[in-house]
C-alpha atoms as a PDB file:
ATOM      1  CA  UNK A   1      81.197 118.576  92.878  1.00  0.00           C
ATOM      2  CA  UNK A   2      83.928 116.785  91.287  1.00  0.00           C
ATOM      3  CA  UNK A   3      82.800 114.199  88.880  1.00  0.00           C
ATOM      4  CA  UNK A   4      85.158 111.265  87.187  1.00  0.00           C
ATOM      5  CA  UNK A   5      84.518 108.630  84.849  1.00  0.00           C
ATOM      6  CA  UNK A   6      86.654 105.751  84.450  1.00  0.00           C
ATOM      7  CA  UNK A   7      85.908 103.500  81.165  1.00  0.00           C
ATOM      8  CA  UNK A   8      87.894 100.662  81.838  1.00  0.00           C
ATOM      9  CA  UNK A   9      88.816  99.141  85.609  1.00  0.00           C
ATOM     10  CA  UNK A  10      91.604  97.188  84.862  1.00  0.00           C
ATOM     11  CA  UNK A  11      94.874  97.224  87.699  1.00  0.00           C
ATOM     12  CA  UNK A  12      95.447 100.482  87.272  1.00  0.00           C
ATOM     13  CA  UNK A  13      91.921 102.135  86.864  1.00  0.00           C
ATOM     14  CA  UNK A  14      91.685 100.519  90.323  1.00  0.00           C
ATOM     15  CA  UNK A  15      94.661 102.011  92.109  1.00  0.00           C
ATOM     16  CA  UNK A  16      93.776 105.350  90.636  1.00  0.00           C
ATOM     17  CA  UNK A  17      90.153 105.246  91.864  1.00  0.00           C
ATOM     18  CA  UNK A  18      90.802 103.997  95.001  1.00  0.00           C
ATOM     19  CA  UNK A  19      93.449 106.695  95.860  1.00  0.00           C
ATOM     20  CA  UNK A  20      90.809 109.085  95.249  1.00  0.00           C
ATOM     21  CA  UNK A  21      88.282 107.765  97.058  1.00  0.00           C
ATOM     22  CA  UNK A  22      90.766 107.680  99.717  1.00  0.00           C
ATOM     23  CA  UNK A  23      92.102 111.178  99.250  1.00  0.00           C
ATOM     24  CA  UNK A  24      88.555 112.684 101.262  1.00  0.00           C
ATOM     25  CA  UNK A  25      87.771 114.735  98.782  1.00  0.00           C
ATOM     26  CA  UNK A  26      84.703 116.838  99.164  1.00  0.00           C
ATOM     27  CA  UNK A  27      81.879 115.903  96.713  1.00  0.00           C
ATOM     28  CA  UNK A  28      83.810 113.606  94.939  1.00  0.00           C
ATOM     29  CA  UNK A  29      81.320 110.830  92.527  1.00  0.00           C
ATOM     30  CA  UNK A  30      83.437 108.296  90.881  1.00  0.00           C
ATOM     31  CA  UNK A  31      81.266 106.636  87.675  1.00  0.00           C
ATOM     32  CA  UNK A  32      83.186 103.363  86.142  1.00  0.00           C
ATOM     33  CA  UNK A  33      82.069 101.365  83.644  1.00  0.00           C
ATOM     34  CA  UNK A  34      81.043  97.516  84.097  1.00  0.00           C
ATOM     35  CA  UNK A  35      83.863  96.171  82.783  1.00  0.00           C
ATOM     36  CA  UNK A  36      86.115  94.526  84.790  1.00  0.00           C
ATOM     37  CA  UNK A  37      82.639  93.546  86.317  1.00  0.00           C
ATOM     38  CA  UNK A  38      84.371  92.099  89.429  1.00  0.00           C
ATOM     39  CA  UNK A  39      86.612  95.091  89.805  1.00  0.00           C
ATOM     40  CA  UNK A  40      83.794  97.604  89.523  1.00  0.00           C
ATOM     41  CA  UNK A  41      81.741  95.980  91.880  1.00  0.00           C
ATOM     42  CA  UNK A  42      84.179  95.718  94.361  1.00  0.00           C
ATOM     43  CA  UNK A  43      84.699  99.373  94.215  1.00  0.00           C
ATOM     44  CA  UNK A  44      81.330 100.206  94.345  1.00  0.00           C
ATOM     45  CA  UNK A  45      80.565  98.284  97.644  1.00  0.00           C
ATOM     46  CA  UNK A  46      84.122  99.342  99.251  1.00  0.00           C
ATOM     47  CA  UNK A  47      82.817 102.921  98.280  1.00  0.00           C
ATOM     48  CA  UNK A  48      78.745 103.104  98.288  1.00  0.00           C
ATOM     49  CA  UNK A  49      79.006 106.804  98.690  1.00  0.00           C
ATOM     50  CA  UNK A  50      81.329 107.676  96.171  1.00  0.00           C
ATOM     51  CA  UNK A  51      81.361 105.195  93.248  1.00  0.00           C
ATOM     52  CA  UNK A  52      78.795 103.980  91.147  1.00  0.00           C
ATOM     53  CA  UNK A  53      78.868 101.394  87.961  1.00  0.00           C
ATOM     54  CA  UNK A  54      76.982 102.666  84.921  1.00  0.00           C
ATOM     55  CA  UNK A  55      75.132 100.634  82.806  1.00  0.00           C
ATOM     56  CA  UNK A  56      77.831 101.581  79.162  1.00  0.00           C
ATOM     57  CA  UNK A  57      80.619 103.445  78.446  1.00  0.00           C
ATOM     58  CA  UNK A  58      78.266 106.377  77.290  1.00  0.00           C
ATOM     59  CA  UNK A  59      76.662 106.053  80.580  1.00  0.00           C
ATOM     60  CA  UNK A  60      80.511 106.859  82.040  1.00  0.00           C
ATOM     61  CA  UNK A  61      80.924 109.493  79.641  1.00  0.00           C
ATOM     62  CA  UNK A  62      77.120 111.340  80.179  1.00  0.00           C
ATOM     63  CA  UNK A  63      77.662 111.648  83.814  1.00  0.00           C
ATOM     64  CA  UNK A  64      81.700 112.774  84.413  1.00  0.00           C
ATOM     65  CA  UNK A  65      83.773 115.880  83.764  1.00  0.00           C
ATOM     66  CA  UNK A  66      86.667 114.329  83.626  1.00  0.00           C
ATOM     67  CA  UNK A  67      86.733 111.219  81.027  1.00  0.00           C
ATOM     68  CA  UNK A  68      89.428 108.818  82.059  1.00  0.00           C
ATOM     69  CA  UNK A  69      90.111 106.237  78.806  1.00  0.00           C
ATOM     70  CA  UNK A  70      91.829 102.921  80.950  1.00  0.00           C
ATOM     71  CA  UNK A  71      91.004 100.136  78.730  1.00  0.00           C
ATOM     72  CA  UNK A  72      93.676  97.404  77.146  1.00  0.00           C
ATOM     73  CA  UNK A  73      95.734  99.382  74.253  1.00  0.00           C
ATOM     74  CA  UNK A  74      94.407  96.993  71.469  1.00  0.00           C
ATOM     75  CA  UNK A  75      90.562  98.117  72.203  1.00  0.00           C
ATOM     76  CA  UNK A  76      91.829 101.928  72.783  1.00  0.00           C
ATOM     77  CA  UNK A  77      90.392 103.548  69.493  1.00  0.00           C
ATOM     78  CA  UNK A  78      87.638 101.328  68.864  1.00  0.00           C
ATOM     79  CA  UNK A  79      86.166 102.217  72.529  1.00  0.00           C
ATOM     80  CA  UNK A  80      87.008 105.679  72.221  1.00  0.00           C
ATOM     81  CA  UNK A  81      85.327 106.283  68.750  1.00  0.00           C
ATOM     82  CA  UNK A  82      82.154 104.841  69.921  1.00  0.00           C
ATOM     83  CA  UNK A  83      81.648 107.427  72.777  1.00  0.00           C
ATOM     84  CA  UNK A  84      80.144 110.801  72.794  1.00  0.00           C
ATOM     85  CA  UNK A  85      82.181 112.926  74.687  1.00  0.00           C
ATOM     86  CA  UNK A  86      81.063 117.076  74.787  1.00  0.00           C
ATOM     87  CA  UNK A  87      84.222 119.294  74.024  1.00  0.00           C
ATOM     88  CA  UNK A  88      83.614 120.923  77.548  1.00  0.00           C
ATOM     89  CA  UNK A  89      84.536 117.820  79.449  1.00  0.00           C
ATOM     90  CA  UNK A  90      88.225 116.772  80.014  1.00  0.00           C
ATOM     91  CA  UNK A  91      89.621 113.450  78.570  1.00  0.00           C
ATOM     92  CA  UNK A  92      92.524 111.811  80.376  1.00  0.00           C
ATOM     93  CA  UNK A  93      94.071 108.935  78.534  1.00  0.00           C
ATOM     94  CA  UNK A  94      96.316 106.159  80.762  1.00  0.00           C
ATOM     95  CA  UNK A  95      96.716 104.216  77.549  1.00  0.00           C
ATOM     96  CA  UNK A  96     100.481 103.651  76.970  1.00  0.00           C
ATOM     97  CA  UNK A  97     100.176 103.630  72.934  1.00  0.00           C
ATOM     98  CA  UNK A  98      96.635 105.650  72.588  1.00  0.00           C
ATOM     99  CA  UNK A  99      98.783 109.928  71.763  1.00  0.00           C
ATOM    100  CA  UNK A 100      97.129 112.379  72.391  1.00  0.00           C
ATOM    101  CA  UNK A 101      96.398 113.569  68.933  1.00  0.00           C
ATOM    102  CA  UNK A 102      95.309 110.241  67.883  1.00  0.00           C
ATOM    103  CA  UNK A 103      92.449 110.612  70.838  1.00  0.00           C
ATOM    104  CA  UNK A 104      92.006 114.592  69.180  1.00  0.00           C
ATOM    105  CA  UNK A 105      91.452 112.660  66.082  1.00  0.00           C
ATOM    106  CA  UNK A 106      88.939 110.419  67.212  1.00  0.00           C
ATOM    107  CA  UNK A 107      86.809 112.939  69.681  1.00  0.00           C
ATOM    108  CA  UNK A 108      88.018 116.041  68.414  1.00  0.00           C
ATOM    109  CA  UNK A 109      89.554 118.793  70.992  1.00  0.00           C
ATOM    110  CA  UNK A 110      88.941 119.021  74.441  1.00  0.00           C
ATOM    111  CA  UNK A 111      89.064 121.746  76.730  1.00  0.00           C
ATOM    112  CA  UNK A 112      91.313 119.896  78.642  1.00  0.00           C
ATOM    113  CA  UNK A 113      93.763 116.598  77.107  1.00  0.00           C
ATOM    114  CA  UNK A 114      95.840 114.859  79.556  1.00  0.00           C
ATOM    115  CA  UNK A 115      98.531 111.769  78.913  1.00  0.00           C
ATOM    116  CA  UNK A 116      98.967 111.039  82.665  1.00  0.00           C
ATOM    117  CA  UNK A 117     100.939 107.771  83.944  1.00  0.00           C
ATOM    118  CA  UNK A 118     100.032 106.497  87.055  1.00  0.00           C
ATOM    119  CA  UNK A 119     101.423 103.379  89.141  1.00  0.00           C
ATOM    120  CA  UNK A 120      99.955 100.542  91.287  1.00  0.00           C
ATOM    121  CA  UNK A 121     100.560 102.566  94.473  1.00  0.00           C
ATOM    122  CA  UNK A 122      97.852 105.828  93.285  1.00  0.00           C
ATOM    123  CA  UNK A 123      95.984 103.668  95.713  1.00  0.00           C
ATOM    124  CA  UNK A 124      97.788 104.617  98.801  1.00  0.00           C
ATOM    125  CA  UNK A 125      98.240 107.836  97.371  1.00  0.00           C
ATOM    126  CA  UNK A 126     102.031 107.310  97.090  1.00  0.00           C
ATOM    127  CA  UNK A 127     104.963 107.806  93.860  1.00  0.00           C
ATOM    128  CA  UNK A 128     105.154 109.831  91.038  1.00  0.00           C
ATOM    129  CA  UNK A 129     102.061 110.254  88.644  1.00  0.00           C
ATOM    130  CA  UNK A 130     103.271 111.887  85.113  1.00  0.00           C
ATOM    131  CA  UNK A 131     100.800 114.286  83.678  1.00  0.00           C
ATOM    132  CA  UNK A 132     101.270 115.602  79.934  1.00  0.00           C
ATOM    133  CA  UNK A 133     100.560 118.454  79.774  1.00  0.00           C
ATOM    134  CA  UNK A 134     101.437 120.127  82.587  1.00  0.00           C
ATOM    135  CA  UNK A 135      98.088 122.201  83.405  1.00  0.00           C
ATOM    136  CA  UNK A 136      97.215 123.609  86.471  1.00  0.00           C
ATOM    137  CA  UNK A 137      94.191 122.022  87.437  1.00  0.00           C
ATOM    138  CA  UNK A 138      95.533 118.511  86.069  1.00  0.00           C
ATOM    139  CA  UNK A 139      98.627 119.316  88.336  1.00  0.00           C
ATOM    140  CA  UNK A 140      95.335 119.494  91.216  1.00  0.00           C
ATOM    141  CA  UNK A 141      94.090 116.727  90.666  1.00  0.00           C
ATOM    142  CA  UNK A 142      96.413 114.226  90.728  1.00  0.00           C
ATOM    143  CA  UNK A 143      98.656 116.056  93.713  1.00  0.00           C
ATOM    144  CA  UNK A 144      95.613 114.074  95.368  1.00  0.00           C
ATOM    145  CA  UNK A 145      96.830 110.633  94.532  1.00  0.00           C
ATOM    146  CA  UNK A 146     100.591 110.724  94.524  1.00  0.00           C
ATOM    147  CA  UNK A 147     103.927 113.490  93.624  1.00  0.00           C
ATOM    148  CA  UNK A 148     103.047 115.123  90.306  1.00  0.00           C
ATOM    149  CA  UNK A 149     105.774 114.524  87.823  1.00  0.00           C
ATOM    150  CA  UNK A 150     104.204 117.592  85.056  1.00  0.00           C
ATOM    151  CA  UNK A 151     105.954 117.725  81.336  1.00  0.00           C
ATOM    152  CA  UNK A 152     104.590 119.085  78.498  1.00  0.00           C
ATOM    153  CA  UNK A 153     106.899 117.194  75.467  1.00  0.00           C
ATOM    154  CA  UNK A 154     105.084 114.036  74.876  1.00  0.00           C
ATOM    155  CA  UNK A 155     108.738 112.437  74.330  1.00  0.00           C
ATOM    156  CA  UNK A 156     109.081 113.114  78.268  1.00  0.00           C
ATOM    157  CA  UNK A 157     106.707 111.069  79.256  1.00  0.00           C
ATOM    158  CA  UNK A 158     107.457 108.682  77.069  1.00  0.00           C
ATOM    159  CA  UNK A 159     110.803 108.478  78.708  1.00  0.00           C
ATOM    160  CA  UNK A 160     109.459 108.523  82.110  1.00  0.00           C
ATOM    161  CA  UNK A 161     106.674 105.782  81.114  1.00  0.00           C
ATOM    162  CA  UNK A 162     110.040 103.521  79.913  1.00  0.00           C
ATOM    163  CA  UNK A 163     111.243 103.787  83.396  1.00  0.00           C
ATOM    164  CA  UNK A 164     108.067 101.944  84.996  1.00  0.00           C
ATOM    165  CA  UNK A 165     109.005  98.815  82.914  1.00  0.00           C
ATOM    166  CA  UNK A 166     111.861  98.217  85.692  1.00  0.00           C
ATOM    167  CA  UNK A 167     109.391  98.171  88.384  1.00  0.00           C
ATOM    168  CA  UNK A 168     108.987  93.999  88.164  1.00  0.00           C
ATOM    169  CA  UNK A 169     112.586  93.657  88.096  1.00  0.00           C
ATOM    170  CA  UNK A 170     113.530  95.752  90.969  1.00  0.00           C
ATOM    171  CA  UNK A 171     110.873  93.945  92.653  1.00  0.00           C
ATOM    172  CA  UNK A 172     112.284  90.621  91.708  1.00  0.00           C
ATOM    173  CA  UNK A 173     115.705  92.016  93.045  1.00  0.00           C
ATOM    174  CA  UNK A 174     114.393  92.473  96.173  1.00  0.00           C
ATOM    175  CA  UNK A 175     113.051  89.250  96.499  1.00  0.00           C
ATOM    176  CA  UNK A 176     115.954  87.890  95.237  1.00  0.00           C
ATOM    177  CA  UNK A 177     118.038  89.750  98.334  1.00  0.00           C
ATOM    178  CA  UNK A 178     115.594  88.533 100.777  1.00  0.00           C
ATOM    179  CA  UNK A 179     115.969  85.044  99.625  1.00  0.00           C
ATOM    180  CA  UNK A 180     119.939  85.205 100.248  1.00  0.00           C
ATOM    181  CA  UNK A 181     119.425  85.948 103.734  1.00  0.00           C
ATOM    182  CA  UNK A 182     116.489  83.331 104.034  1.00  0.00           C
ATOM    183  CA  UNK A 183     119.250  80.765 102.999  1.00  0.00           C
ATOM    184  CA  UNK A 184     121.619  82.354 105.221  1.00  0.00           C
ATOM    185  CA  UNK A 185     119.637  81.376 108.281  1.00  0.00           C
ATOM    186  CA  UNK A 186     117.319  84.983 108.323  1.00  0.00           C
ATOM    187  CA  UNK A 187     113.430  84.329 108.611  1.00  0.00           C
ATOM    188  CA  UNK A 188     111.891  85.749 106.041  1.00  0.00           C
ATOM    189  CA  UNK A 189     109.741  88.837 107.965  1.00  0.00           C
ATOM    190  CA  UNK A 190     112.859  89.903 109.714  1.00  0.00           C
ATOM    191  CA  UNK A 191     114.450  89.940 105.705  1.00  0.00           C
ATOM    192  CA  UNK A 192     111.948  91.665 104.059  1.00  0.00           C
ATOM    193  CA  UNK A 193     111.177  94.332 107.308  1.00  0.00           C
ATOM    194  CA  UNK A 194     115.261  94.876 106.491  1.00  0.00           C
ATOM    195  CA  UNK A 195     115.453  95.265 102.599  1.00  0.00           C
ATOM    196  CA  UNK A 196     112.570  97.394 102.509  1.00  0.00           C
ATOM    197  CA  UNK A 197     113.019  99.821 104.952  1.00  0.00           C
ATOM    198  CA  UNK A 198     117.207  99.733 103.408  1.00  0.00           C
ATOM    199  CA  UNK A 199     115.999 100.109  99.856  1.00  0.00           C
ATOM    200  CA  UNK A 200     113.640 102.771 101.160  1.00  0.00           C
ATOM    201  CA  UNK A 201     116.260 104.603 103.122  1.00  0.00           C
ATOM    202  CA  UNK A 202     118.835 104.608 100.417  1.00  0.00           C
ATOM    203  CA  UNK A 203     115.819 106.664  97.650  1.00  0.00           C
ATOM    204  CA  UNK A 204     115.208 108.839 100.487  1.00  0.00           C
ATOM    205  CA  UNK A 205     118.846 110.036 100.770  1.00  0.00           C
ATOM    206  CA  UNK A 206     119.152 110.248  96.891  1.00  0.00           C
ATOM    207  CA  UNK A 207     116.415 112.207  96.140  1.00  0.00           C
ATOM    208  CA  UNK A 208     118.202 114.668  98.581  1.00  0.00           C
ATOM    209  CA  UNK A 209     121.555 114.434  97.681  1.00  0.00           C
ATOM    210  CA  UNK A 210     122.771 117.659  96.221  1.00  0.00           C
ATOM    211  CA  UNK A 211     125.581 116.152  94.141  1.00  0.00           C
ATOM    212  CA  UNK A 212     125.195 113.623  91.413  1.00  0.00           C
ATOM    213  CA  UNK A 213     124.118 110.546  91.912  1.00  0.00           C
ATOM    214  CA  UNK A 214     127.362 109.198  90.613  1.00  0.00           C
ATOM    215  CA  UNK A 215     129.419 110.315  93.710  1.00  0.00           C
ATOM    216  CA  UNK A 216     126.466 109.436  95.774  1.00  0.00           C
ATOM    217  CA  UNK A 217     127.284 105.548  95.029  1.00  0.00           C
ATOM    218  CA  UNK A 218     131.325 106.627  95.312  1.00  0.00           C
ATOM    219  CA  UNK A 219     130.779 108.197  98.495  1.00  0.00           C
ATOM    220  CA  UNK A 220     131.977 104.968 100.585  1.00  0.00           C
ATOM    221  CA  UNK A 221     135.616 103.699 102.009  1.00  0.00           C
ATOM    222  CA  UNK A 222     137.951 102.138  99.629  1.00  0.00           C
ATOM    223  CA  UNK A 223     138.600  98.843 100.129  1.00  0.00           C
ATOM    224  CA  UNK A 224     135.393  98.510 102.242  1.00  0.00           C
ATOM    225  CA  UNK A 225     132.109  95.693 101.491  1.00  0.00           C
ATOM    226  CA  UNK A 226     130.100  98.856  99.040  1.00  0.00           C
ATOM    227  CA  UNK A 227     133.821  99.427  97.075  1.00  0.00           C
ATOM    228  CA  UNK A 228     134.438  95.599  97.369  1.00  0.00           C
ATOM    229  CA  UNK A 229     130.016  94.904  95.836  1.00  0.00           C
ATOM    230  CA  UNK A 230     130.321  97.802  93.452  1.00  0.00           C
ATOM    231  CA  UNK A 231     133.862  96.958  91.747  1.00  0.00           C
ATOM    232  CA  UNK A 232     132.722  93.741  91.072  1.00  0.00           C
ATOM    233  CA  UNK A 233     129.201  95.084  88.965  1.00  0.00           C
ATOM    234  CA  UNK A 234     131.696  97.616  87.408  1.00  0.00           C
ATOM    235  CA  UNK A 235     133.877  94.706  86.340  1.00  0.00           C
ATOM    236  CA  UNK A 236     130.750  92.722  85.385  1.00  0.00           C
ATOM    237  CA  UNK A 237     128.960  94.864  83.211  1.00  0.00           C
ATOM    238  CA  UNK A 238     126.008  94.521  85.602  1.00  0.00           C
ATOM    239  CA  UNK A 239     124.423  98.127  85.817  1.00  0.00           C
ATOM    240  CA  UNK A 240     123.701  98.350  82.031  1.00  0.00           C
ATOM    241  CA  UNK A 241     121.376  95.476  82.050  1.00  0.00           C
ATOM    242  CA  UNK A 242     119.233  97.826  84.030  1.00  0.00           C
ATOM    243  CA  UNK A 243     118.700  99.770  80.696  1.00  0.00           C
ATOM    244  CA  UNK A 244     119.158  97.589  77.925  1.00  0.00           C
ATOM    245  CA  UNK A 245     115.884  97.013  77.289  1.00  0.00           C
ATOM    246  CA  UNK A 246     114.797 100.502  77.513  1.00  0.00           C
ATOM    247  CA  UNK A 247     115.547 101.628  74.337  1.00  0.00           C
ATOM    248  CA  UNK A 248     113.038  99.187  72.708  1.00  0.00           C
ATOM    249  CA  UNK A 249     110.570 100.147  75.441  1.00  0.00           C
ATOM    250  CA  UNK A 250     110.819 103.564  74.746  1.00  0.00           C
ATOM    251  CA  UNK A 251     110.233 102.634  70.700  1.00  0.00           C
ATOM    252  CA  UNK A 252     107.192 100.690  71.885  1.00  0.00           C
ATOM    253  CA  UNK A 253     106.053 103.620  73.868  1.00  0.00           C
ATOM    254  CA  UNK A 254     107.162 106.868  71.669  1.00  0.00           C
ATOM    255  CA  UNK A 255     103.104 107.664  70.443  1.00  0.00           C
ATOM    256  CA  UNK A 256     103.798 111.422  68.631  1.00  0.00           C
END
């Protein structure tokens, strides 16, 4: 039987939990705490057979191999420092600025110590989930919610965990492309079926492109609309607002 405990069901906790449930795993029991009430109960009637709410966090802890920490970064050590966790259970920690030694600190070791950055779509068992370190059976696990992304440097994820602060704006950029054709006469399902399944084409072909992505996006006629779009955000300046606010993010999120 697989057991996991989830103290905290924010946003994420959600996606996470219902990607498992989803993933038909074979005596899988899901305990989350009561906190986000709503959330919790949700999960628990969407999933009678799988997930139940305990009554405390101890109550999480007491019944689950793996201990998932998901709570808001500012109540991170105070929550963890109350609980009771047995060094033969495994903690997992999806709080951006809660390091792993800090948690060592406050629990002591662990069999097992995972840094792991999931993503809104764990529920339809899609993306990248970053795991830190790069165990085996943490590699298992989470191969059931999404493509394992496994380092072992805490300053990799950290890096990688910087890159899911453009998610809003890429999102906003789409909406922003499907608005242009709106105003150019478009409806708006015919847009969005359009920049979706585009955007979606054009990360497919990257992530198999065996050169760099650099003469990926100069792989195009000279004088044509992609040289005529591109020379103009060259001339612009407009890729490197896609990373100027990384660096602080990374500062924020940098934890060893």
């Amino acid at each position: 039987m697989l057991k996991l405990g989830f103290i905290g069901t924010g946003i994420i906790a959600e996606s996470v939990i219902t990607g498992f449930c989803r993933a038909g795993i074979e005596g899988l029991r899901i305990t989350v705490s009561p906190r986000t009430r709503e959330r919790s109960a949700r999960l628990a009637a969407a999933y009678p057979d799988i997930v139940r709410v305990a009554e405390d966090n101890q109550g999480v802890a007491d019944a689950s191999d793996w201990v998932f920490l998901s709570v808001l970064p500012q109540q991170a050590e105070e929550v963890l420092g109350a609980l009771r966790i047995p060094p033969e259970k495994n903690f997992v920690t999806l709080v951006p600025t809660l390091s792993l030694s800090r948690a060592r600190e406050l629990i002591g070791a662990r069999r097992l110590m995972l840094d792991v950055v999931p993503l809104t779509f764990a529920a339809d068992r899609i993306g990248p989930v970053v795991v830190c370190p790069a165990a085996p059976e943490a590699v298992e696990l989470f191969s059931h919610i999404g493509e394992v992304v496994a380092v072992d440097d805490p300053k990799q994820i950290a890096i990688l965990r910087t890159i899911t602060s453009d998610m809003s704006a890429y999102y906003m950029m789409l909406a922003t492309l499907v608005e242009w054709c709106e105003a150019n006469g478009l409806d708006e399902p015919s847009a969005r079926r359009y920049v979706t399944s585009f955007t979606d084409a054009l990360s497919r072909k990257a992530s198999s492109w065996d050169g760099t992505l650099r003469e990926l996006a100069n792989e195009m006629t000279p004088g044509g609309l992609n040289w005529q779009v591109l020379t103009y955000m060259q001339e612009h300046d407009g890729f490197s607002q896609w990373t100027h606010e990384l660096d602080p993010i990374l500062k924020r999120v940098t934890k060893e």
